[in-house]
N, C-alpha and C. Protein backbone atom coordinates (compact mmCIF):
# COMPACT_ATOMS: atom_id res chain seq x y z
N UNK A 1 0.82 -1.19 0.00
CA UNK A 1 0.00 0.00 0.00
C UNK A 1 0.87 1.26 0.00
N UNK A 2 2.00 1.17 1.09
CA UNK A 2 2.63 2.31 0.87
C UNK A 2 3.41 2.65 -0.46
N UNK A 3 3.70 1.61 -1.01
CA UNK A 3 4.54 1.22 -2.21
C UNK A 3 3.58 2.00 -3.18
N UNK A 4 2.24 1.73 -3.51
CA UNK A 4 1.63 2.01 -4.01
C UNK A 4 1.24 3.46 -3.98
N UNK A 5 1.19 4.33 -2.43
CA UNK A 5 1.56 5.49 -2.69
C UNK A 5 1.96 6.33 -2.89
N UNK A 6 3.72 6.12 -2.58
CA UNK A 6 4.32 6.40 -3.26
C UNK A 6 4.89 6.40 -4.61
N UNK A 7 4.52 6.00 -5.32
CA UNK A 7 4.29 5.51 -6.72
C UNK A 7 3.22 6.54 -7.49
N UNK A 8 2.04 6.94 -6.91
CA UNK A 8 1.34 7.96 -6.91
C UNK A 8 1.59 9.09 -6.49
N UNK A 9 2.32 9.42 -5.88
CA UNK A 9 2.66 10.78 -5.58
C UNK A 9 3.85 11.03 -6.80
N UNK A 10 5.32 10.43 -6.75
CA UNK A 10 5.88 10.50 -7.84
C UNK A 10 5.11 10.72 -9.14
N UNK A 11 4.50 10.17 -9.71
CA UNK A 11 3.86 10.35 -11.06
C UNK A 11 3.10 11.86 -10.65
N UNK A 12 2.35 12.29 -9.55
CA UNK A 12 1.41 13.17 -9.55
C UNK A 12 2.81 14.51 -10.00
N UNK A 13 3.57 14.24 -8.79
CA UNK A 13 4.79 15.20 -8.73
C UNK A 13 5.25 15.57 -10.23
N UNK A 14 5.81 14.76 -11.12
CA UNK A 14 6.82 14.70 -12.11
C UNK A 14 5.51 15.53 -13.32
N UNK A 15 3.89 15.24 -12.83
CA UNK A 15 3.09 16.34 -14.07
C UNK A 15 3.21 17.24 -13.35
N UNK A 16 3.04 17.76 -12.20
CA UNK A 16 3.11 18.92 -12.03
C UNK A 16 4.00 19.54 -12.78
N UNK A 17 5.07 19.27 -12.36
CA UNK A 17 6.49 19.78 -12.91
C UNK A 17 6.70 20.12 -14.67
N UNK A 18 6.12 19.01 -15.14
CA UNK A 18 6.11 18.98 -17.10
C UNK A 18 5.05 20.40 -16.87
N UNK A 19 3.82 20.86 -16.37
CA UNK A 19 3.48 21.43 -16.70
C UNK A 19 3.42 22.41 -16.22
N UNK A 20 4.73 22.80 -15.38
CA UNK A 20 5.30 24.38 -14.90
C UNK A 20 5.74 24.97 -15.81
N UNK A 21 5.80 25.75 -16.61
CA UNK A 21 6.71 26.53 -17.47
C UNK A 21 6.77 27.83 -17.28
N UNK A 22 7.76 29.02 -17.37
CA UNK A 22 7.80 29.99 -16.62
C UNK A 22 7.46 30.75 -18.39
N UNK A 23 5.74 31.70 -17.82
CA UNK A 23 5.55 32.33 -18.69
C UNK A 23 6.77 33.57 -19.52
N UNK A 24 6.60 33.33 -21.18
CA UNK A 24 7.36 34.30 -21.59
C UNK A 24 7.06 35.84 -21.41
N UNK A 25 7.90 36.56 -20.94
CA UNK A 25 7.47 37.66 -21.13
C UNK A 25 7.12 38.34 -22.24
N UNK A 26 5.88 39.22 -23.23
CA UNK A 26 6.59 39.79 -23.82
C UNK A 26 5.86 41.43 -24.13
N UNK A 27 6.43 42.28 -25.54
CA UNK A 27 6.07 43.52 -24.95
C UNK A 27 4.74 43.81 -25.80
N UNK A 28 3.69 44.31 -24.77
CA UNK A 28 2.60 45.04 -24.99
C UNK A 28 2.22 45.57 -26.66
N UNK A 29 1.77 45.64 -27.84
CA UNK A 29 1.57 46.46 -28.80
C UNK A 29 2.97 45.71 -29.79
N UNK A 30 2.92 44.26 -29.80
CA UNK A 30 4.28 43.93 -30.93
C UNK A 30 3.55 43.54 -32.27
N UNK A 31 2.45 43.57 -32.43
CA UNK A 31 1.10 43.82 -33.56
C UNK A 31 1.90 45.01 -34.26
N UNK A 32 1.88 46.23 -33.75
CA UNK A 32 2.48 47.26 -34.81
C UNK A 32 3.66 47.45 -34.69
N UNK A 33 4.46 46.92 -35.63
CA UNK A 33 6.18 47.31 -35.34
C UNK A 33 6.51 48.65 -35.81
N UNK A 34 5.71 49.47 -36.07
CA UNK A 34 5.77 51.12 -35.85
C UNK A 34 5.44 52.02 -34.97
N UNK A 35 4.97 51.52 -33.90
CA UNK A 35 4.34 51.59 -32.41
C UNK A 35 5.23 52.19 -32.00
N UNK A 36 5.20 53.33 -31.38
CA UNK A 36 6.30 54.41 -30.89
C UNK A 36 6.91 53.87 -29.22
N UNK A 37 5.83 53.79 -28.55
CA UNK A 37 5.57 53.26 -26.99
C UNK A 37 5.71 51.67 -26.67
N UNK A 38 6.07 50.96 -25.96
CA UNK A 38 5.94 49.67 -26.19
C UNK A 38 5.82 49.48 -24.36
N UNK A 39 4.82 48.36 -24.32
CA UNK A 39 4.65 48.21 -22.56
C UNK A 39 4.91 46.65 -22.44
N UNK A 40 6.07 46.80 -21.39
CA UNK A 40 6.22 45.45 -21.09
C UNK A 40 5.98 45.07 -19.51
N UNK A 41 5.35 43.53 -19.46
CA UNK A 41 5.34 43.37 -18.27
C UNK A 41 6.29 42.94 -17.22
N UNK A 42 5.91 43.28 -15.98
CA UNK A 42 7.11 43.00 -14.70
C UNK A 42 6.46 41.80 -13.97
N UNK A 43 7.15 41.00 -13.46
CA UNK A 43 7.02 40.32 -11.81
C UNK A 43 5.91 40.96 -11.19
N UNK A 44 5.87 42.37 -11.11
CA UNK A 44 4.62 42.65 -10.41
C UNK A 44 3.96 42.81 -11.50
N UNK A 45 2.29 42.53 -11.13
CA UNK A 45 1.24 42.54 -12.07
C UNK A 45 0.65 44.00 -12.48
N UNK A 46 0.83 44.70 -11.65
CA UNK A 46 -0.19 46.00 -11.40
C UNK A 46 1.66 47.08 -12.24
N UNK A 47 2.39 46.65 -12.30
CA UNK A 47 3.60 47.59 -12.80
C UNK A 47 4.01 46.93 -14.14
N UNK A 48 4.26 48.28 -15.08
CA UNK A 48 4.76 47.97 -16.28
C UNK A 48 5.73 49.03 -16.73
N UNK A 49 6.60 48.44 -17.60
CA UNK A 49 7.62 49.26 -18.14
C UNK A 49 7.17 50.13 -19.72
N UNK A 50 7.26 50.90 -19.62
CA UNK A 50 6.81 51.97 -20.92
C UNK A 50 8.13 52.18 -21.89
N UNK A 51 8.81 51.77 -22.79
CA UNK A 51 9.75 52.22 -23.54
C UNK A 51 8.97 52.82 -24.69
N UNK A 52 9.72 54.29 -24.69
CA UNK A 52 10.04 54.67 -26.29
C UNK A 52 11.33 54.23 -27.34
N UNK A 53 10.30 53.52 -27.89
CA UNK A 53 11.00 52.80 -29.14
C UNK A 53 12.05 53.34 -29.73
N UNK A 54 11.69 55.13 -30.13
CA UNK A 54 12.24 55.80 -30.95
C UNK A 54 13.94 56.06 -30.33
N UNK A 55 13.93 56.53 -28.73
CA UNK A 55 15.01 56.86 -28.40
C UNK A 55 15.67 55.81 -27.59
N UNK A 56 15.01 55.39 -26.64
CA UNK A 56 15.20 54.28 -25.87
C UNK A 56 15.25 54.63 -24.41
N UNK A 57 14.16 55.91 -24.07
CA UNK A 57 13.65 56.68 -22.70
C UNK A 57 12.56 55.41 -22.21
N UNK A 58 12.92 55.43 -21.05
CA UNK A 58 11.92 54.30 -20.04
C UNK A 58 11.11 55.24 -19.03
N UNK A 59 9.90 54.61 -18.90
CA UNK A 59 8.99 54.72 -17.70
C UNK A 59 8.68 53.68 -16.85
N UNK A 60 8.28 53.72 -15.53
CA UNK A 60 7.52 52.59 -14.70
C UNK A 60 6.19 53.66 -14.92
N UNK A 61 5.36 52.46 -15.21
CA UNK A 61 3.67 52.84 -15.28
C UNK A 61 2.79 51.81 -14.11
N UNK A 62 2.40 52.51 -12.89
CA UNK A 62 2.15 51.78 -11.86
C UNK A 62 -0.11 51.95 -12.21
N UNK A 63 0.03 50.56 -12.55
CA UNK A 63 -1.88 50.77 -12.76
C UNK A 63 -2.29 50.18 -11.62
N UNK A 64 -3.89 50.59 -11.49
CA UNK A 64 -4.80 50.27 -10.38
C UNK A 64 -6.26 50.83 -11.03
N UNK A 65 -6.95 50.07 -10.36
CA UNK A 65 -8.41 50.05 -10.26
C UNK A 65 -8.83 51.58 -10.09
N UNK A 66 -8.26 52.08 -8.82
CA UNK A 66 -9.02 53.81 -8.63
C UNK A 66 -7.48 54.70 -8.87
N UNK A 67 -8.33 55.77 -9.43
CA UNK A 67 -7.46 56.73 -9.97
C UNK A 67 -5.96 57.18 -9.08
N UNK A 68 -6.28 57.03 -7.68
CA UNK A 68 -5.47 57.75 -6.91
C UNK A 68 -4.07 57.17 -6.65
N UNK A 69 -4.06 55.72 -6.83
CA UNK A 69 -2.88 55.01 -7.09
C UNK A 69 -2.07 54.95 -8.30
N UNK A 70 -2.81 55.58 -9.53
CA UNK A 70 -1.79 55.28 -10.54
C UNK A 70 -1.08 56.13 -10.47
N UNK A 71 0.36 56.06 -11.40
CA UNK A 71 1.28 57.27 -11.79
C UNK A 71 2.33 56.37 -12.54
N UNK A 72 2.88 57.44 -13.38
CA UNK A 72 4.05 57.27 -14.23
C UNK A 72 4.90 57.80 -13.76
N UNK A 73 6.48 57.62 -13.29
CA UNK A 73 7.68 58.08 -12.96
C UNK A 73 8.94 57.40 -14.54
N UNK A 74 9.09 58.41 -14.31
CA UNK A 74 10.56 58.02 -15.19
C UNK A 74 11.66 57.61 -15.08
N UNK A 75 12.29 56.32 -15.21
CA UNK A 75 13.64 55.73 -15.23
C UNK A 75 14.51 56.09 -15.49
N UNK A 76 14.39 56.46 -16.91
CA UNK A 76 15.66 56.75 -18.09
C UNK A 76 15.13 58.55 -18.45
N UNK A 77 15.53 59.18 -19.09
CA UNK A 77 15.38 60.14 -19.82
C UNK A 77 15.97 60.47 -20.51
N UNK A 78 17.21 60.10 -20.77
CA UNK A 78 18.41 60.38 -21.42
C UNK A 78 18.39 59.66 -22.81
N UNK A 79 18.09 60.08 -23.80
CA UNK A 79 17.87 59.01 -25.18
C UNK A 79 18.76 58.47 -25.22
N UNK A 80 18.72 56.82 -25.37
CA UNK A 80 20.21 55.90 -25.53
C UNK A 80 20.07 55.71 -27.31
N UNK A 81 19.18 56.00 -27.79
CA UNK A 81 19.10 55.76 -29.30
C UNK A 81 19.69 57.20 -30.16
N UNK A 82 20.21 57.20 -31.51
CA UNK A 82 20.78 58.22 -32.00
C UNK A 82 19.99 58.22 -33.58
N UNK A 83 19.56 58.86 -34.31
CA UNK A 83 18.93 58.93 -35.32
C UNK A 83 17.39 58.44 -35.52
């Protein structure tokens, strides 16, 4: 019997595992590859990263349900892109 449950737990264990896969990240708006803004997601759910495409200036864009929590702060400002 114990033989037997353990035998069942192993097998239960080893699907779990096949069917962990660590979601890909990827960025927001890759439908238009002329899309100026691009939002990618973070670890946290409610925070996202805002790049401009054009220069390569970053934002954190912190969303929520009621108005009083959101805001945009800026990372980068300094264009890392040239032309």
């Amino acid at each position: 019997m114990k033989r037997r449950l353990i035998c069942l737990f192993i097998v239960c264990f080893i699907g779990v595992l096949a069917f962990c896969q660590e979601n890909q990240m990827t960025a927001l708006g890759q439908d238009n590859p002329s899309a100026s803004y691009r939002l990618f997601p973070t670890t946290n759910m409610w925070t996202f990263l805002k790049l401009n495409t054009e220069d390569g200036r970053i934002w954190q864009i912190q969303y929520s349900f009621n108005n009083e929590n959101r805001f945009e702060t800026y990372l980068n400002l300094i264009p890392l892109a040239t032309g």
